[in-house]
Protein backbone atom coordinates (compact mmCIF):
# COMPACT_ATOMS: atom_id res chain seq x y z
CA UNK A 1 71.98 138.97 -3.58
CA UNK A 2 69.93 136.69 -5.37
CA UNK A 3 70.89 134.96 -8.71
CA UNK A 4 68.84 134.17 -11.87
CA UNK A 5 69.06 131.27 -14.03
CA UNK A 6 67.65 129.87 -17.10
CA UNK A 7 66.76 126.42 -17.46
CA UNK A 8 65.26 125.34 -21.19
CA UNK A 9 64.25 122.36 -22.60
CA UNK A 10 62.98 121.38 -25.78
CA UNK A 11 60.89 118.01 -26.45
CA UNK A 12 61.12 116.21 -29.81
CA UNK A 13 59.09 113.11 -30.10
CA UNK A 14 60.43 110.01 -31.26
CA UNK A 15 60.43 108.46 -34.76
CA UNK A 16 57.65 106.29 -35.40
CA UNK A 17 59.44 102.93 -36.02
CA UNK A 18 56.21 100.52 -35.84
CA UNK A 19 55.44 101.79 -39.74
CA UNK A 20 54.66 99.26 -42.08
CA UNK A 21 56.16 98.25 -45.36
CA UNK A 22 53.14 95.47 -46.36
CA UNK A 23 51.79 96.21 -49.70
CA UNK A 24 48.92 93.56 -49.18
CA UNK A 25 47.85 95.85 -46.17
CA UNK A 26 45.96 98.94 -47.12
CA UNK A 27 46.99 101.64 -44.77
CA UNK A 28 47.02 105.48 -44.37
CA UNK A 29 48.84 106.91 -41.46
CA UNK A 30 48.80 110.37 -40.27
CA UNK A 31 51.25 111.38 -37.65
CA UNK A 32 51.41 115.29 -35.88
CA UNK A 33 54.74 115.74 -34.23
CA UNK A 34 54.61 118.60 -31.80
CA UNK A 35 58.40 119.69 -30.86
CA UNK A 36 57.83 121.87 -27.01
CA UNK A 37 60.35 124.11 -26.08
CA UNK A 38 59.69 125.30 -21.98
CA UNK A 39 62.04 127.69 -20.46
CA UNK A 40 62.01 128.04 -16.59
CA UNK A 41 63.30 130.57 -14.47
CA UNK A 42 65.04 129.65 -11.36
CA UNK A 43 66.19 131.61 -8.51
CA UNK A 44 68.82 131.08 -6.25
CA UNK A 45 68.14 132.59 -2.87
CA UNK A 46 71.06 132.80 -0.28
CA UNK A 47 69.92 132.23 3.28
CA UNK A 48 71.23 135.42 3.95
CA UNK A 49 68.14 137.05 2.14
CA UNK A 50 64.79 136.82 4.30
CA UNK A 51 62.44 138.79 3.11
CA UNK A 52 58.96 138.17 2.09
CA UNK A 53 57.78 139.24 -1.49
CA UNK A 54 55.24 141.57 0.85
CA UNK A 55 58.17 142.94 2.58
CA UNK A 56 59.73 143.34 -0.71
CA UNK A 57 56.38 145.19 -2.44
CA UNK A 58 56.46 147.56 0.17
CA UNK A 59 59.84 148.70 0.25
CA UNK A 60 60.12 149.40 -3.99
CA UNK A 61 60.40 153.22 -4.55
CA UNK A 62 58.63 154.95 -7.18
CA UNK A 63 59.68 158.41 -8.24
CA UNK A 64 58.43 160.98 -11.00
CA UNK A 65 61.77 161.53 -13.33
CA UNK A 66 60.42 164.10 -16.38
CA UNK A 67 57.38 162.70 -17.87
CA UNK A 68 58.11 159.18 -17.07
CA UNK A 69 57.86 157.14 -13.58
CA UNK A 70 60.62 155.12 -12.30
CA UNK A 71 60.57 151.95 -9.99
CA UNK A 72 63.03 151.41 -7.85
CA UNK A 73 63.89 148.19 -6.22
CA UNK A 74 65.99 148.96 -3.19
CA UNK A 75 66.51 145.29 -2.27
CA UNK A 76 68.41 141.78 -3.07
CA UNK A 77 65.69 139.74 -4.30
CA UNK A 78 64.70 139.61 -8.09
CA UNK A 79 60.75 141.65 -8.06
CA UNK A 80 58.52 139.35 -10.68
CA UNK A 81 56.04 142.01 -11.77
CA UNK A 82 52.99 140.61 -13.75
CA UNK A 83 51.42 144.17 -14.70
CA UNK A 84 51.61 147.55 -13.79
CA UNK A 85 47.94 149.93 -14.68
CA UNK A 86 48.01 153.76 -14.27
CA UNK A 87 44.63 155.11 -15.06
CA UNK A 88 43.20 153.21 -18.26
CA UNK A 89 47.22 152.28 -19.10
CA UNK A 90 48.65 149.19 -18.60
CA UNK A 91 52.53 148.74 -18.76
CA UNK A 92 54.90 145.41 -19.08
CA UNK A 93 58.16 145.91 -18.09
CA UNK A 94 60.92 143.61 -19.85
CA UNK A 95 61.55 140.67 -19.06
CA UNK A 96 58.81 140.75 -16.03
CA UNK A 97 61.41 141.73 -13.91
CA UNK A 98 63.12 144.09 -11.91
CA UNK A 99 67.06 143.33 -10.84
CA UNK A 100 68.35 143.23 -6.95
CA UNK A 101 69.34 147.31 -6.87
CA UNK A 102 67.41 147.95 -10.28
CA UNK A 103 64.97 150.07 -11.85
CA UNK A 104 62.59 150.28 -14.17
CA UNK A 105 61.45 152.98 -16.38
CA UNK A 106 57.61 153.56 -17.42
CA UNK A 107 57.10 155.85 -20.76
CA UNK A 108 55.13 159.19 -20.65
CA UNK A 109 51.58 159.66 -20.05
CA UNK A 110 51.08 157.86 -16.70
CA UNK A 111 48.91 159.44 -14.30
CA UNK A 112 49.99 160.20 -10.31
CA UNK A 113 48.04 156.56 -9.15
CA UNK A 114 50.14 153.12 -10.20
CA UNK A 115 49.24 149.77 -9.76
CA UNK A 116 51.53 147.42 -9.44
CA UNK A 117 50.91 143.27 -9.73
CA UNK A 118 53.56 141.53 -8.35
CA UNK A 119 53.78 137.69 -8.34
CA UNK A 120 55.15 135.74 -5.04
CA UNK A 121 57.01 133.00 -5.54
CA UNK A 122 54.22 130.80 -5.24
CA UNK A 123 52.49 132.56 -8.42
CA UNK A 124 50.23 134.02 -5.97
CA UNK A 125 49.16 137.76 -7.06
CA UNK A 126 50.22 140.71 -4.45
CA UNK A 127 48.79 144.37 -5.48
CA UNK A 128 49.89 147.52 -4.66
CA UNK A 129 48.57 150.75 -4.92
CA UNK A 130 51.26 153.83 -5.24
């Protein structure tokens, strides 16, 4: 199955050094430091694992439990989902994702039609209708 990692890095600019200490020079400096903090998730995919993120969107499983839905991801590979609608509803799921073998549970109130957005791993947008 596949594996998820974390990568984050934060960017702190440098110290301005080139500051002056003349008197005799009339100077006002103004200096915006921006500190970026980017975290990126990677993927590891064995060989093993061959499917396509289509192949993938077509084999999730969504089933009625109460008043809620539940989607199922039957296979290895981590299922990036960028937005799910139901009627005039739209749903996030946390973290955006749904485990190798996982599920995910959507609250009350959605009707029997579900969208589903799921991003490749090329960003690329892949919707399903359920």
């Amino acid at each position: 199955e596949e594996s998820l990692y974390w990568l984050c890095v934060k960017g702190v600019p440098p110290l301005n050094d080139n500051e002056s200490n003349n008197k005799n020079n009339i100077t006002t400096n103004l200096n915006v430091n921006v500190v970026t903090n980017s975290c990126i998730k990677l993927i590891y995919r064995p060989k093993t694992i061959d499917l396509t993120t289509m192949e993938i969107a077509d084999k999730l499983k969504l089933e009625r439990k109460g008043n809620s839905i539940v989607i199922k991801n039957p296979t290895s590979s981590y299922v990036n989902i960028a937005n799910i609608k139901s009627g005039n509803l739209s749903f996030n799921i946390p973290n955006g994702y749904i485990e190798p073998f996982g599920y995910a549970q959507l609250p009350g109130g959605v009707h029997s039609k579900i969208t589903l957005t799921i991003l490749d791993d090329n960003g690329a947008e892949i919707i399903r209708d359920y």
